[in-house]
Protein backbone atom coordinates (compact mmCIF):
# COMPACT_ATOMS: atom_id res chain seq x y z
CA UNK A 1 -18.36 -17.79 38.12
CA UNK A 2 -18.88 -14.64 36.02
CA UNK A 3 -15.30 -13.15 37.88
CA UNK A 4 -13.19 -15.91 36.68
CA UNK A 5 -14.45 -15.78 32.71
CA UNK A 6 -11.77 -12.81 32.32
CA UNK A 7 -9.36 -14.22 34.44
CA UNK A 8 -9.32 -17.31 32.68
CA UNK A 9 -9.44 -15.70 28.96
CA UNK A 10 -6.49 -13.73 30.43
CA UNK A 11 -4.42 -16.26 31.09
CA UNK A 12 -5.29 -17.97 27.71
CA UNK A 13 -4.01 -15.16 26.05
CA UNK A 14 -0.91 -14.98 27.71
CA UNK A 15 -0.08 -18.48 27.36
CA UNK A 16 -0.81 -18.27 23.76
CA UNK A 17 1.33 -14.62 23.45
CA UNK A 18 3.90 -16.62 24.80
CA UNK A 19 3.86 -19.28 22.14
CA UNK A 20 3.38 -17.35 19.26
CA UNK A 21 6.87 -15.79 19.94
CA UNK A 22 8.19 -19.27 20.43
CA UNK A 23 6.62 -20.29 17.19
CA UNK A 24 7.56 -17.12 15.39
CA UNK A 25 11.52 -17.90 16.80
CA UNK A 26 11.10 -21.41 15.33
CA UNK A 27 10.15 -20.33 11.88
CA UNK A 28 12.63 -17.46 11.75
CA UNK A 29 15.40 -20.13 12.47
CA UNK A 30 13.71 -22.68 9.74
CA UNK A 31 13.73 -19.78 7.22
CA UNK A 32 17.28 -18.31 7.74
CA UNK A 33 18.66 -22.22 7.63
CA UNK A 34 17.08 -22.23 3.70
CA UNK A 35 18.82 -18.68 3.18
CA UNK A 36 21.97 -19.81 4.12
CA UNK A 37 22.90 -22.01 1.31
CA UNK A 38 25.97 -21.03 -0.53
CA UNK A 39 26.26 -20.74 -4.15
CA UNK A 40 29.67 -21.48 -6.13
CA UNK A 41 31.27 -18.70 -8.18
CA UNK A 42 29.12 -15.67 -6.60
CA UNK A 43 30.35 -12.27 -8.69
CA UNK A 44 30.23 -9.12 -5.87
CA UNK A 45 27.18 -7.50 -7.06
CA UNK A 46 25.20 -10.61 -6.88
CA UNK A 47 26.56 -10.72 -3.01
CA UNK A 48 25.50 -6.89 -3.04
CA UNK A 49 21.90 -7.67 -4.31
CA UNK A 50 21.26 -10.99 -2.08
CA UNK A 51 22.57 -8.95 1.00
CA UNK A 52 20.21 -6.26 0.38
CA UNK A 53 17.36 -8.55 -0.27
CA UNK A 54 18.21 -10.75 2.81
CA UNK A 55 17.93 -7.09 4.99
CA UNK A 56 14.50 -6.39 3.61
CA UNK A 57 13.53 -9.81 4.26
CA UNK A 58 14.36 -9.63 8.12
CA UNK A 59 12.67 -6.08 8.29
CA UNK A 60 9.92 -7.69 7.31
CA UNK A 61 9.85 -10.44 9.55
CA UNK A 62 10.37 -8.43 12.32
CA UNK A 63 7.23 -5.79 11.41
CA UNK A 64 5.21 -8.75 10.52
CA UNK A 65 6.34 -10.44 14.79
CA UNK A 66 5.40 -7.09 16.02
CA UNK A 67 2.61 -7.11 14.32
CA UNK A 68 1.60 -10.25 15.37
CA UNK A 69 2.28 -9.09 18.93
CA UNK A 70 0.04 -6.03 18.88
CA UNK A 71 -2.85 -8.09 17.29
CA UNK A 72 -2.24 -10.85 19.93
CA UNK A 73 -2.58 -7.98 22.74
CA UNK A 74 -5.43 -6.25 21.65
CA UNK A 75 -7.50 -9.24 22.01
């Protein structure tokens, strides 16, 4: 019975790997739908500022998934 214990917390953690990234997908979509409202009369450097900003934001969101991976793999 003692075998199957890390089998079984194996398993757990790669069902749960695999729904973190679904979950992470789901909330990336959510968030980008929010960014992509348009605003009316828009000069260019507010475009230049919101693009840069919008970058930063998915750099972010993509260290804080890897991160999220690595954690989820250590255990």
């Amino acid at each position: 019975m003692d075998d199957d214990i890390p089998d079984t917390i194996k398993k757990c953690l790669d069902i749960l790997d695999e729904n973190l990234e679904i979950v992470s997908n789901i909330e990336f979509d959510l968030n980008d739908e929010k960014n992509n409202e348009l605003v009316s009369d828009m000069k260019l450097h507010n475009l230049f500022d919101m693009t840069e900003d919008i970058v930063e934001s998915e750099k972010i969101k993509r260290a804080e998934s890897k991160l999220m991976r690595r954690q989820s793999e250590d255990f």
